[in-house]
C-alpha atoms as a PDB file:
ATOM      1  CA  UNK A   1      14.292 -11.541   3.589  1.00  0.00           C
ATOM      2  CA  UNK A   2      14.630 -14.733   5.759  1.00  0.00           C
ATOM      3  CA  UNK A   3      12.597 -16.058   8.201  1.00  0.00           C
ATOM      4  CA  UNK A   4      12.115 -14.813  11.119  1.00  0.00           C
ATOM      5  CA  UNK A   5      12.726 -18.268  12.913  1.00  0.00           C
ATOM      6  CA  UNK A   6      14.520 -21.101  12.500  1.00  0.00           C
ATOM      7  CA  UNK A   7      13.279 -24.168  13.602  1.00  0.00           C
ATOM      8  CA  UNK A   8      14.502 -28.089  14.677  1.00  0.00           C
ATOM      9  CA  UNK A   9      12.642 -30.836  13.168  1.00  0.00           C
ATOM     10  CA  UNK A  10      12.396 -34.641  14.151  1.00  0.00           C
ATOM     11  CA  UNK A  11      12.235 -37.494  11.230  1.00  0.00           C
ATOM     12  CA  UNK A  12       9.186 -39.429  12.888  1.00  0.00           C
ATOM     13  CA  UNK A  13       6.120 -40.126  10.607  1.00  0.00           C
ATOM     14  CA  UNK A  14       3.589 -37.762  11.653  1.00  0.00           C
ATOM     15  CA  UNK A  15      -0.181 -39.440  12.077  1.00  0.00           C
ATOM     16  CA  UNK A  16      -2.268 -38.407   9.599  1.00  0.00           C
ATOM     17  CA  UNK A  17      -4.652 -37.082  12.516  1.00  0.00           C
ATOM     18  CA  UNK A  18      -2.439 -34.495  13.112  1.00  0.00           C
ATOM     19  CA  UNK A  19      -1.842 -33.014   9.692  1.00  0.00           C
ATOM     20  CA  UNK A  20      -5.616 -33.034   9.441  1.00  0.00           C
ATOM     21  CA  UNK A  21      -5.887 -31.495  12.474  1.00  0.00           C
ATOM     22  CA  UNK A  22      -3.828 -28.566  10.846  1.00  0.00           C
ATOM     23  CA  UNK A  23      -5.565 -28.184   7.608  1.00  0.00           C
ATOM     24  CA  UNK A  24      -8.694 -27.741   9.733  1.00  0.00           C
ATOM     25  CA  UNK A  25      -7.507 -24.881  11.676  1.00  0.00           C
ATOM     26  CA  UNK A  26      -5.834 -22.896   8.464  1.00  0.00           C
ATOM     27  CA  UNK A  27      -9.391 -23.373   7.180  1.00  0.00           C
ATOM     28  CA  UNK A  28     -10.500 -21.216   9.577  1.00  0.00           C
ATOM     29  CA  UNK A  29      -8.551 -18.556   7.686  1.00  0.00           C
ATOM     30  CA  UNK A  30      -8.255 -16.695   4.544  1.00  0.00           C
ATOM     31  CA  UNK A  31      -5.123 -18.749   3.136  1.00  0.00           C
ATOM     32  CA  UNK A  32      -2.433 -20.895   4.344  1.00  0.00           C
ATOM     33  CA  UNK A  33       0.170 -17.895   3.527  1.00  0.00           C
ATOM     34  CA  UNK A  34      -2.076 -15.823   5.692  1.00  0.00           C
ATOM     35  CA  UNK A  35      -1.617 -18.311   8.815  1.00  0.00           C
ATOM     36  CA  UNK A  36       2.579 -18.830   7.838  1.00  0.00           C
ATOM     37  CA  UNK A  37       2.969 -14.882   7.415  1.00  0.00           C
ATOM     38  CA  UNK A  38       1.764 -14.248  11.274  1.00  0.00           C
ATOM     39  CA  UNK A  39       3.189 -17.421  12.433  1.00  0.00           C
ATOM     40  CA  UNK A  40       6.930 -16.204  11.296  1.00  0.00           C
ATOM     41  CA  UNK A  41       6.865 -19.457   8.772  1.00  0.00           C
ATOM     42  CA  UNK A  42       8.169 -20.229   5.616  1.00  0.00           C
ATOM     43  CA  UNK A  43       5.318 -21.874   3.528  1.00  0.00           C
ATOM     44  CA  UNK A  44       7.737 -24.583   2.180  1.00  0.00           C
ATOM     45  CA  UNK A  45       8.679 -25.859   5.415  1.00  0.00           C
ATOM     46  CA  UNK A  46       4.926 -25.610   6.435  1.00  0.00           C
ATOM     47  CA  UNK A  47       3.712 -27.765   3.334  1.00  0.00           C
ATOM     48  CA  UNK A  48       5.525 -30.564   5.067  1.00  0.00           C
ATOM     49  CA  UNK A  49       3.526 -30.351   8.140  1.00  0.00           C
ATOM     50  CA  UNK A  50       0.612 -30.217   6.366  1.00  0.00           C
ATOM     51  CA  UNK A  51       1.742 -32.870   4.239  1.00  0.00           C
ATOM     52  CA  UNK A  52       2.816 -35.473   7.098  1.00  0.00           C
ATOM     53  CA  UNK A  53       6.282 -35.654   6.084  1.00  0.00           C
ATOM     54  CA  UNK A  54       7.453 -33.502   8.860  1.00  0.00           C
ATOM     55  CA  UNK A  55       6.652 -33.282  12.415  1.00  0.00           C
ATOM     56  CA  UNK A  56       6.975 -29.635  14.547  1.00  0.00           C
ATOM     57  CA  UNK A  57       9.825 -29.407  17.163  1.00  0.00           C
ATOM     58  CA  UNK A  58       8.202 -29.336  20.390  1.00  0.00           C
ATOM     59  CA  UNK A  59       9.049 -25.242  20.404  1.00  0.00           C
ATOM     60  CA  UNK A  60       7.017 -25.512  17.176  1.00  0.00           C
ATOM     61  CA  UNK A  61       4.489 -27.436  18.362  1.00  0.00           C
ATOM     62  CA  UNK A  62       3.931 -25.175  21.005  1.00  0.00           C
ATOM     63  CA  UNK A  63       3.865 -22.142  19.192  1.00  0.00           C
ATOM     64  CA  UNK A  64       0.977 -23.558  16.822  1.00  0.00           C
ATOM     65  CA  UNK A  65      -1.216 -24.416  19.831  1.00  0.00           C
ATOM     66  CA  UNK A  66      -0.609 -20.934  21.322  1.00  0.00           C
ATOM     67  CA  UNK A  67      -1.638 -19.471  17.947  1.00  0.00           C
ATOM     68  CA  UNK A  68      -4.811 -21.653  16.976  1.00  0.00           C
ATOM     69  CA  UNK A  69      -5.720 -21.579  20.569  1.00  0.00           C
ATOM     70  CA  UNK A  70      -6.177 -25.436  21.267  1.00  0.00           C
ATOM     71  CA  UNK A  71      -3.884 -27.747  23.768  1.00  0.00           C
ATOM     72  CA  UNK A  72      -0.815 -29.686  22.620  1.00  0.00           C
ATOM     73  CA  UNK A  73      -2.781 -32.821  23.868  1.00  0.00           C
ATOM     74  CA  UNK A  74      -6.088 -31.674  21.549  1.00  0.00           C
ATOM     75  CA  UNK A  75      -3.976 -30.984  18.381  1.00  0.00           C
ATOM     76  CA  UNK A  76      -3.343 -35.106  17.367  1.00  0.00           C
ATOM     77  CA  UNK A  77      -6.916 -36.209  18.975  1.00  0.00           C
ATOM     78  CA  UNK A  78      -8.415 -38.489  15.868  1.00  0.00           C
ATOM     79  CA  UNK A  79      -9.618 -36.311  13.590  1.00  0.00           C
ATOM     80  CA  UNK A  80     -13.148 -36.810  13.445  1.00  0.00           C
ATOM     81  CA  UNK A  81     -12.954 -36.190  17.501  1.00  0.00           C
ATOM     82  CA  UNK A  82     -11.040 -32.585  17.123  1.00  0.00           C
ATOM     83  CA  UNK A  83     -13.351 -31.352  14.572  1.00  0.00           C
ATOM     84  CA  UNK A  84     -16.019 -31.930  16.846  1.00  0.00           C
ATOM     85  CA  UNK A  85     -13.980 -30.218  19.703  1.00  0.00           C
ATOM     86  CA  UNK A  86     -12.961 -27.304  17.626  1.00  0.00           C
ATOM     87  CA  UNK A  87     -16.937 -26.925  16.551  1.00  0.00           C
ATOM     88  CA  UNK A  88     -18.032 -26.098  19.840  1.00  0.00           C
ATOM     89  CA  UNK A  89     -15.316 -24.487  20.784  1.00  0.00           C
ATOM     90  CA  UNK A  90     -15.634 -20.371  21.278  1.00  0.00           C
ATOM     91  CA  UNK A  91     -15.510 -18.803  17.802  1.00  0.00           C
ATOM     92  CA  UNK A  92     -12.413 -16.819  18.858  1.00  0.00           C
ATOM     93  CA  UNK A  93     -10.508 -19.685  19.584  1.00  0.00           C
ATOM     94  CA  UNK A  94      -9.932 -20.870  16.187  1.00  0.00           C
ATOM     95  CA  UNK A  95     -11.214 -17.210  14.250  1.00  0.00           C
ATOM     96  CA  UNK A  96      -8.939 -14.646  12.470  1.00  0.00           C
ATOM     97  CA  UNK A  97     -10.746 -12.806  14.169  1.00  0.00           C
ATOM     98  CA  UNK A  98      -8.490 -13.546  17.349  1.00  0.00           C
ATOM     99  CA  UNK A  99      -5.611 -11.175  15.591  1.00  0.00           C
ATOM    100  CA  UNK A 100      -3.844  -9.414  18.395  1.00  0.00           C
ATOM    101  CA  UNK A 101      -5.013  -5.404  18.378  1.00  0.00           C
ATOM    102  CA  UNK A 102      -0.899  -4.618  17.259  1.00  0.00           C
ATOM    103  CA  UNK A 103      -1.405  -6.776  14.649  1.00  0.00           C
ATOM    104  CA  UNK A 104      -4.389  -5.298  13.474  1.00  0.00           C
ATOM    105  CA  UNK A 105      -3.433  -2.017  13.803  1.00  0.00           C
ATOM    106  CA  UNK A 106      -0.552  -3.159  11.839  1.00  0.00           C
ATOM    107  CA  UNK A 107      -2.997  -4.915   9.048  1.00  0.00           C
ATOM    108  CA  UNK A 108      -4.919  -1.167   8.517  1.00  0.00           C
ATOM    109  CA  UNK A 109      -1.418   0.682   8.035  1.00  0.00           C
ATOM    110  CA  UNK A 110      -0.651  -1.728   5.413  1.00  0.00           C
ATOM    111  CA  UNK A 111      -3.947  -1.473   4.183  1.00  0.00           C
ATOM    112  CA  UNK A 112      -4.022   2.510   3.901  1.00  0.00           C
ATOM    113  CA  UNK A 113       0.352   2.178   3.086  1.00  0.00           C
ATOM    114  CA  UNK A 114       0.149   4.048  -0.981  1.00  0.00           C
ATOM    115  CA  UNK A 115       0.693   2.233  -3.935  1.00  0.00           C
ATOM    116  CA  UNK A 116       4.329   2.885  -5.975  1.00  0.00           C
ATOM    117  CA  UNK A 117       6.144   0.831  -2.869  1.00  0.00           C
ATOM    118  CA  UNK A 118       7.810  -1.252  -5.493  1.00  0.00           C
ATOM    119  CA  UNK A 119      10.382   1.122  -6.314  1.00  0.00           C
ATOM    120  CA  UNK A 120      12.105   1.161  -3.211  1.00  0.00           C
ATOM    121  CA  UNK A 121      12.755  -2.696  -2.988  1.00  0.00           C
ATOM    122  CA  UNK A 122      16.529  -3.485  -2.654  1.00  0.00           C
ATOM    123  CA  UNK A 123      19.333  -2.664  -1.005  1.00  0.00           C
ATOM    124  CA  UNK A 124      20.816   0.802   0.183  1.00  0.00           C
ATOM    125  CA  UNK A 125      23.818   1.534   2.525  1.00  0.00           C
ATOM    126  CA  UNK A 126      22.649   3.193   5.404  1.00  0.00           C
ATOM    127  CA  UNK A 127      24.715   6.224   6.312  1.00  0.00           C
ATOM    128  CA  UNK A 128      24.072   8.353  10.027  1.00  0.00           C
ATOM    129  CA  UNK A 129      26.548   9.505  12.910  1.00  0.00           C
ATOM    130  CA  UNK A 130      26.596   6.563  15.454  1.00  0.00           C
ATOM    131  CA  UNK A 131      24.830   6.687  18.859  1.00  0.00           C
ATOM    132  CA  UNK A 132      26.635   4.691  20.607  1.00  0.00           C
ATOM    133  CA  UNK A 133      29.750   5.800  19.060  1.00  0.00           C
ATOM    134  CA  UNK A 134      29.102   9.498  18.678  1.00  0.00           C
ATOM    135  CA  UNK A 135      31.944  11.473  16.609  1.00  0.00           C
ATOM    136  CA  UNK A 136      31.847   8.499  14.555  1.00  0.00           C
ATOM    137  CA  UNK A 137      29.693   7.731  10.926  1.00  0.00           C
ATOM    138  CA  UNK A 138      27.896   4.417  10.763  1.00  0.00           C
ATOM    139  CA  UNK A 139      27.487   2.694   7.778  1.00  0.00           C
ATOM    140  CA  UNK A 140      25.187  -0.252   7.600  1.00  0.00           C
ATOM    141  CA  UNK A 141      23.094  -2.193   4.851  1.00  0.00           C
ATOM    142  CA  UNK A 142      19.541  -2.347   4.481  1.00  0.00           C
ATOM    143  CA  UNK A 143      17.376  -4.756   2.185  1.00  0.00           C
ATOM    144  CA  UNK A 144      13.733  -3.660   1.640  1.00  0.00           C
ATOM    145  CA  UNK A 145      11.591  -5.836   0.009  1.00  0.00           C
ATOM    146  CA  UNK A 146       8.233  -6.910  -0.554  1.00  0.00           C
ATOM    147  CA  UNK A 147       6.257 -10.068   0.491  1.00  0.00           C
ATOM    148  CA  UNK A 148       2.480 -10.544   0.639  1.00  0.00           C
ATOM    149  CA  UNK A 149       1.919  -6.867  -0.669  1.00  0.00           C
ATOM    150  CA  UNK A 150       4.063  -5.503   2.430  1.00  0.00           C
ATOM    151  CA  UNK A 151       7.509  -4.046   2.566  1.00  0.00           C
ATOM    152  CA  UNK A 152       9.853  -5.976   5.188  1.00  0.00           C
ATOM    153  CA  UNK A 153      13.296  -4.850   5.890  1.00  0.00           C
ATOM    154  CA  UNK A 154      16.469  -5.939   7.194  1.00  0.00           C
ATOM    155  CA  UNK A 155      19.668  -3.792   8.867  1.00  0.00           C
ATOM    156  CA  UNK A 156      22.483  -5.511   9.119  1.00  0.00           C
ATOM    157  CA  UNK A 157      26.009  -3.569  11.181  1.00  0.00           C
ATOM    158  CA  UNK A 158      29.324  -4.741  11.121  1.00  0.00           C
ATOM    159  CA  UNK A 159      30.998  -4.027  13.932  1.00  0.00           C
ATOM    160  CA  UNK A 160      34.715  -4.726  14.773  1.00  0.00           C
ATOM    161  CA  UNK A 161      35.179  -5.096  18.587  1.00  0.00           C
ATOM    162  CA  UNK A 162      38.391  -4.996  20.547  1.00  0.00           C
ATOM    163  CA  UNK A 163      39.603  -9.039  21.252  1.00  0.00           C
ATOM    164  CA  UNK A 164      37.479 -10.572  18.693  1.00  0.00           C
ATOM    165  CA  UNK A 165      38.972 -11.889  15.333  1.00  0.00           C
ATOM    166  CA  UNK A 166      36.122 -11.247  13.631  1.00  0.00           C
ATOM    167  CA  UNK A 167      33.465  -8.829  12.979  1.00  0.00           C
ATOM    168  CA  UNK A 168      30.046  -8.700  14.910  1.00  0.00           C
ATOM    169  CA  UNK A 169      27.417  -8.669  12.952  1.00  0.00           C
ATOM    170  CA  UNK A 170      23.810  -6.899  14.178  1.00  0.00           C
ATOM    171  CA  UNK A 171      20.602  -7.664  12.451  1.00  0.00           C
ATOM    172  CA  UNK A 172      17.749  -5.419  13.017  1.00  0.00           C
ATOM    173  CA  UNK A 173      14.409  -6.459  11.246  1.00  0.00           C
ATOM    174  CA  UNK A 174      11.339  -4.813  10.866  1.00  0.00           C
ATOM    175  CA  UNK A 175       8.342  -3.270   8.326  1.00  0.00           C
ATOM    176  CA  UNK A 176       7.871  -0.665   6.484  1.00  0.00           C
ATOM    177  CA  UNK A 177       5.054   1.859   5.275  1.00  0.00           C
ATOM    178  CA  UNK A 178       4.424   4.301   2.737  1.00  0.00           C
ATOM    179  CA  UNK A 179       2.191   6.941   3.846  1.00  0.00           C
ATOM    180  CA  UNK A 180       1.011  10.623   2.751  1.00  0.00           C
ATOM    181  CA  UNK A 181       4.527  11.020   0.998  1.00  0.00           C
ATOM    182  CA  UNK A 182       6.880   9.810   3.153  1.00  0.00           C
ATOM    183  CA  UNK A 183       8.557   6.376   4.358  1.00  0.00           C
ATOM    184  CA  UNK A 184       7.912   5.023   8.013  1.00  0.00           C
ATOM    185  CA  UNK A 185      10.548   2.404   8.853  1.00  0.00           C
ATOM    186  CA  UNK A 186      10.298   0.280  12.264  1.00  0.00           C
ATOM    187  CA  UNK A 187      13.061  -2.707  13.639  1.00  0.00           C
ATOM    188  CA  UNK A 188      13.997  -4.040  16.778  1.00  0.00           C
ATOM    189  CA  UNK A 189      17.414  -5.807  16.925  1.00  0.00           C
ATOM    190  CA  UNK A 190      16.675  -9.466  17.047  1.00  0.00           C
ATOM    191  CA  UNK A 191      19.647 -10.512  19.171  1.00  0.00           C
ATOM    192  CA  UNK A 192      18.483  -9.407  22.688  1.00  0.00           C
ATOM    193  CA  UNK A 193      15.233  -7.496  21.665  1.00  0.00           C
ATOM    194  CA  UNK A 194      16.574  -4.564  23.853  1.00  0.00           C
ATOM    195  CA  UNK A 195      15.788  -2.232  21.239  1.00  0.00           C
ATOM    196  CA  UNK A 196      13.157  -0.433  18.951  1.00  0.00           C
ATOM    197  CA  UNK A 197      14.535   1.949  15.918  1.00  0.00           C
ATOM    198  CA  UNK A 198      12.078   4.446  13.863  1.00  0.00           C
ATOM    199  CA  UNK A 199      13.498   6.363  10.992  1.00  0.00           C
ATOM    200  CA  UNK A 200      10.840   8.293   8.615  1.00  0.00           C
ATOM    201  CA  UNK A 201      12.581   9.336   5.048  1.00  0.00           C
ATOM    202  CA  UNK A 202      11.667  11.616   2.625  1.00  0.00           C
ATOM    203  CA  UNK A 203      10.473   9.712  -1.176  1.00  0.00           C
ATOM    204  CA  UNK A 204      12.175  10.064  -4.299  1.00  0.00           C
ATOM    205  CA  UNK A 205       9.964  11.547  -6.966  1.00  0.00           C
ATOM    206  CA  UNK A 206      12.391  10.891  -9.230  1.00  0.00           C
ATOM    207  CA  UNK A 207      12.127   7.868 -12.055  1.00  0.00           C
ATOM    208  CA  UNK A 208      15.723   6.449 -10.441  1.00  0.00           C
ATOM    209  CA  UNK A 209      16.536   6.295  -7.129  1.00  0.00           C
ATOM    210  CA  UNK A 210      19.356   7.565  -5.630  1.00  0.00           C
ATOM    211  CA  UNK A 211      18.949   8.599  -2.327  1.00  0.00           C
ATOM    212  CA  UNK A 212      16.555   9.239   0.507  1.00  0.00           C
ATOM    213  CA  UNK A 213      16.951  11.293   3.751  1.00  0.00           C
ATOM    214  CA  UNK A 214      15.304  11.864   7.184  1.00  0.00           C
ATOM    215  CA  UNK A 215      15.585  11.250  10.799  1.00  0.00           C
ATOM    216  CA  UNK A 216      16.414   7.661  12.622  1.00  0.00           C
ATOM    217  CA  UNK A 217      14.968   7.890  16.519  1.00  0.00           C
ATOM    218  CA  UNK A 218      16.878   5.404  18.902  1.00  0.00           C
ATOM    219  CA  UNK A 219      18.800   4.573  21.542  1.00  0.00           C
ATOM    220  CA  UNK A 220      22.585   4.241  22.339  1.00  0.00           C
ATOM    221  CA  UNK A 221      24.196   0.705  22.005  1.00  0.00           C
ATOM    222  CA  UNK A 222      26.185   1.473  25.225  1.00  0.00           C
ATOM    223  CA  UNK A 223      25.328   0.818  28.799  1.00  0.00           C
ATOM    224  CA  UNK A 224      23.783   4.750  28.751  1.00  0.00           C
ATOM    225  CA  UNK A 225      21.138   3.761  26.284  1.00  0.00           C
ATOM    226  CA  UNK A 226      20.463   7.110  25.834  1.00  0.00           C
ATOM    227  CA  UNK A 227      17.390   8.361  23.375  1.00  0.00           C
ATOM    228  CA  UNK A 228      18.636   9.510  20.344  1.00  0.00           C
ATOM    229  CA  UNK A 229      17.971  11.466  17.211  1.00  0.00           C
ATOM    230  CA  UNK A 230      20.290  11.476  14.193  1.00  0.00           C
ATOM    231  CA  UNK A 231      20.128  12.494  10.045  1.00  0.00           C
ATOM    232  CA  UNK A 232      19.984   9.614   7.876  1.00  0.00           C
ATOM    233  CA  UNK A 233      20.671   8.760   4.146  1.00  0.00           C
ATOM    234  CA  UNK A 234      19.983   5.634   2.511  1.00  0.00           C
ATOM    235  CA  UNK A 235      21.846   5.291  -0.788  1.00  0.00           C
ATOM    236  CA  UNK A 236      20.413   3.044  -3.314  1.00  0.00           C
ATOM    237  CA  UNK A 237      22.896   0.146  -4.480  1.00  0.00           C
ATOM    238  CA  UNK A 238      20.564  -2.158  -6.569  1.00  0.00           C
ATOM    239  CA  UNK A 239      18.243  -4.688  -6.620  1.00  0.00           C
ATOM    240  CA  UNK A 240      20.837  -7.041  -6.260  1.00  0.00           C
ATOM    241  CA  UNK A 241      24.128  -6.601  -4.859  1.00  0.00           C
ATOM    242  CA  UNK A 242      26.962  -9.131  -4.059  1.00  0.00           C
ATOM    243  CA  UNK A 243      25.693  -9.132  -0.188  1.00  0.00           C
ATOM    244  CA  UNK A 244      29.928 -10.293   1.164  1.00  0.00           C
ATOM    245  CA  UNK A 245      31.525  -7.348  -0.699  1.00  0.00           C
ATOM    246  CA  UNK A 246      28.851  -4.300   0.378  1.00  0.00           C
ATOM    247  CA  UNK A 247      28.941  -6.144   4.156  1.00  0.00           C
ATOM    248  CA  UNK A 248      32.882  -5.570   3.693  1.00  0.00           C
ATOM    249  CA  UNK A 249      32.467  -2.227   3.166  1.00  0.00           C
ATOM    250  CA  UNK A 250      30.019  -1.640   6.455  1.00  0.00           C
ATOM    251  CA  UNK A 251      30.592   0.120   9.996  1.00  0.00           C
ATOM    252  CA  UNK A 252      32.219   3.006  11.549  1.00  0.00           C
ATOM    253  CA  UNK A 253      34.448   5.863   9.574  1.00  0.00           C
ATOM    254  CA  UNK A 254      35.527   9.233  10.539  1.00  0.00           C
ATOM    255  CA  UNK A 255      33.909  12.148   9.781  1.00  0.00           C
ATOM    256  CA  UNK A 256      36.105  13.478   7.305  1.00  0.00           C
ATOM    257  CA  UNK A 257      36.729  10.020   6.288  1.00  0.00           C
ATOM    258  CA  UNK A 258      37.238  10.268   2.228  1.00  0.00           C
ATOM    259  CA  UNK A 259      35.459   6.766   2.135  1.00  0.00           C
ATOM    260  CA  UNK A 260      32.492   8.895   2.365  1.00  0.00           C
ATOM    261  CA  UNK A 261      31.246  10.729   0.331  1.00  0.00           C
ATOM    262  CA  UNK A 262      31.409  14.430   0.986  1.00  0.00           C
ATOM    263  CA  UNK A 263      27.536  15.360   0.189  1.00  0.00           C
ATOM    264  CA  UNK A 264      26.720  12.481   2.148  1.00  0.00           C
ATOM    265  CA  UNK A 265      28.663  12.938   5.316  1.00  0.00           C
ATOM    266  CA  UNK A 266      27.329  16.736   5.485  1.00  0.00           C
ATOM    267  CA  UNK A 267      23.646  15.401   4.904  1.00  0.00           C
ATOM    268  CA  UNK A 268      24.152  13.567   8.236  1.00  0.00           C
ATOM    269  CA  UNK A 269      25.621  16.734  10.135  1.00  0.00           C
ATOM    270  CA  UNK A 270      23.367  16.899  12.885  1.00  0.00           C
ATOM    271  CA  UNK A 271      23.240  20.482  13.006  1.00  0.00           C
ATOM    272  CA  UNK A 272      20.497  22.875  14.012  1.00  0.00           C
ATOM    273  CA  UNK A 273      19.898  26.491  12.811  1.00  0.00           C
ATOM    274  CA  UNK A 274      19.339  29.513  15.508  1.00  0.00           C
ATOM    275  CA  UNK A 275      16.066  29.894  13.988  1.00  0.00           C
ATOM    276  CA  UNK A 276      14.674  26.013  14.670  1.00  0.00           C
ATOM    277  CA  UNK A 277      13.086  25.190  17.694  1.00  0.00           C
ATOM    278  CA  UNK A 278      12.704  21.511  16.784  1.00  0.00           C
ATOM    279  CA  UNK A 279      15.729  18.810  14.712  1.00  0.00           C
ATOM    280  CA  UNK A 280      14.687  18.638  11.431  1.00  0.00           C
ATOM    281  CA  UNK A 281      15.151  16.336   8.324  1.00  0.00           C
ATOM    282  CA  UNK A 282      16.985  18.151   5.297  1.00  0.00           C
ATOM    283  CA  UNK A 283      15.952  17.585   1.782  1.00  0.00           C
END
């Protein structure tokens, strides 16, 4: 998956005071990939701060001060002056230990997340009846993989709206965790961050994958934003797949569309039974 940000970086020479300034707060935790991994940075582009041959955008700059806890005017002091600073500075400042409570609480599911994960990695279509298009089938594509011993994800819609020439595309990126025999999925959509998506599928105990079912909880993409529920399948495609041609084949159908397969468009049939007092995932 790519990074979370993207980031604008200026040409001038960084003073060494600064990049030594950095290597002293990483050392303050358990690895560089550790601080990069919470800071929503690729380690590449991070070697070059460390290394002095690139300096932070002043976004960037800003973010790394928020996160080690020191001011933007502390953070190119002469070294020898910031370690001192940084010494007698409250632990917490500069600690792990200053890991928000989400993110720890996100750091134990990991930690207790089963083993047998690495199965799953890759890319499935995503098949459910739309919310904010209800009557409709939504097809989407999802890439699971793993980084740092934990499963990230990405969504990605295709949408064709009325007056634009081409298709909009949604991305939706979140984490994953394998608990007690099933699959906990979380996203938020990262254009406007107006919403949060849960689905929880069933695993394959099968050698191959080929599918996996459950539930997505969400909300509408219209102006209702109404709280949803919906049947899901995620068909596997691959570990790799030729990303422009399964993106062509992405968004809304009928459904009795023949594009669609027929198992998998009455797996998403959110129907109930007289007998069930609450929606339930089918096998």
């Amino acid at each position: 998956m790519s990074s979370l940000y993207l980031y604008l970086e200026s040409d001038i020479t960084v003073p060494d005071n600064f990049k030594e300034n950095l290597r002293l707060l990483c050392s303050y935790y358990k690895s560089t990939s550790e601080v990069c991994r919470r800071l929503g940075i690729n380690r590449p582009q991070f070697n070059r701060y460390l290394n002095g041959t690139n300096r932070p955008s002043a976004n960037t700059m800003r973010r790394f001060c928020e996160f080690f806890g020191v001011e933007e005017g502390e953070i190119t002091l002469p070294h020898a002056q910031f370690q001192c600073l940084v010494q007698v500075r409250p632990a917490h400042k500069v600690n792990s230990s200053t890991v928000s409570l989400e993110q720890r609480h996100c750091d134990n599911l990991q930690h207790i997340s089963l083993t047998g994960q690495d199965k799953y990695l890759g890319y499935y279509f995503e098949y459910y009846i739309s919310m904010a298009c209800p009557g409709k089938i939504l097809r989407t594509l999802v890439c699971i993989e793993l980084r740092d011993g934990k499963m990230y994800f990405q969504r990605t819609e295709r949408l064709r709206e009325e007056g634009r020439a081409k298709p909009f595309h949604g991305i939706y990126k979140g984490i994953a965790y394998f608990l007690a025999d099933r699959i906990f999925l979380m996203d938020y959509e990262t254009l406007t961050g107006h919403e949060v998506t849960q689905t929880i599928l069933f695993p394959s105990f099968k050698n191959r994958i080929d599918r996996l079912t459950g539930l997505k909880l969400g909300v509408s993409g219209s102006g209702e934003r109404m709280p949803c529920c919906a049947r899901v399948v995620y068909e596997h495609l691959g570990k790799q797949v030729n990303k422009r041609e399964a993106l062509a084949l992405c968004g809304l159908y009928d459904v009795d569309s023949e594009q669609i397969d027929m198992s998998i468009r009455q797996a998403i049939t959110n129907a109930m039974e007289s007998s069930e007092w609450h929606f339930r995932a089918r096998f």
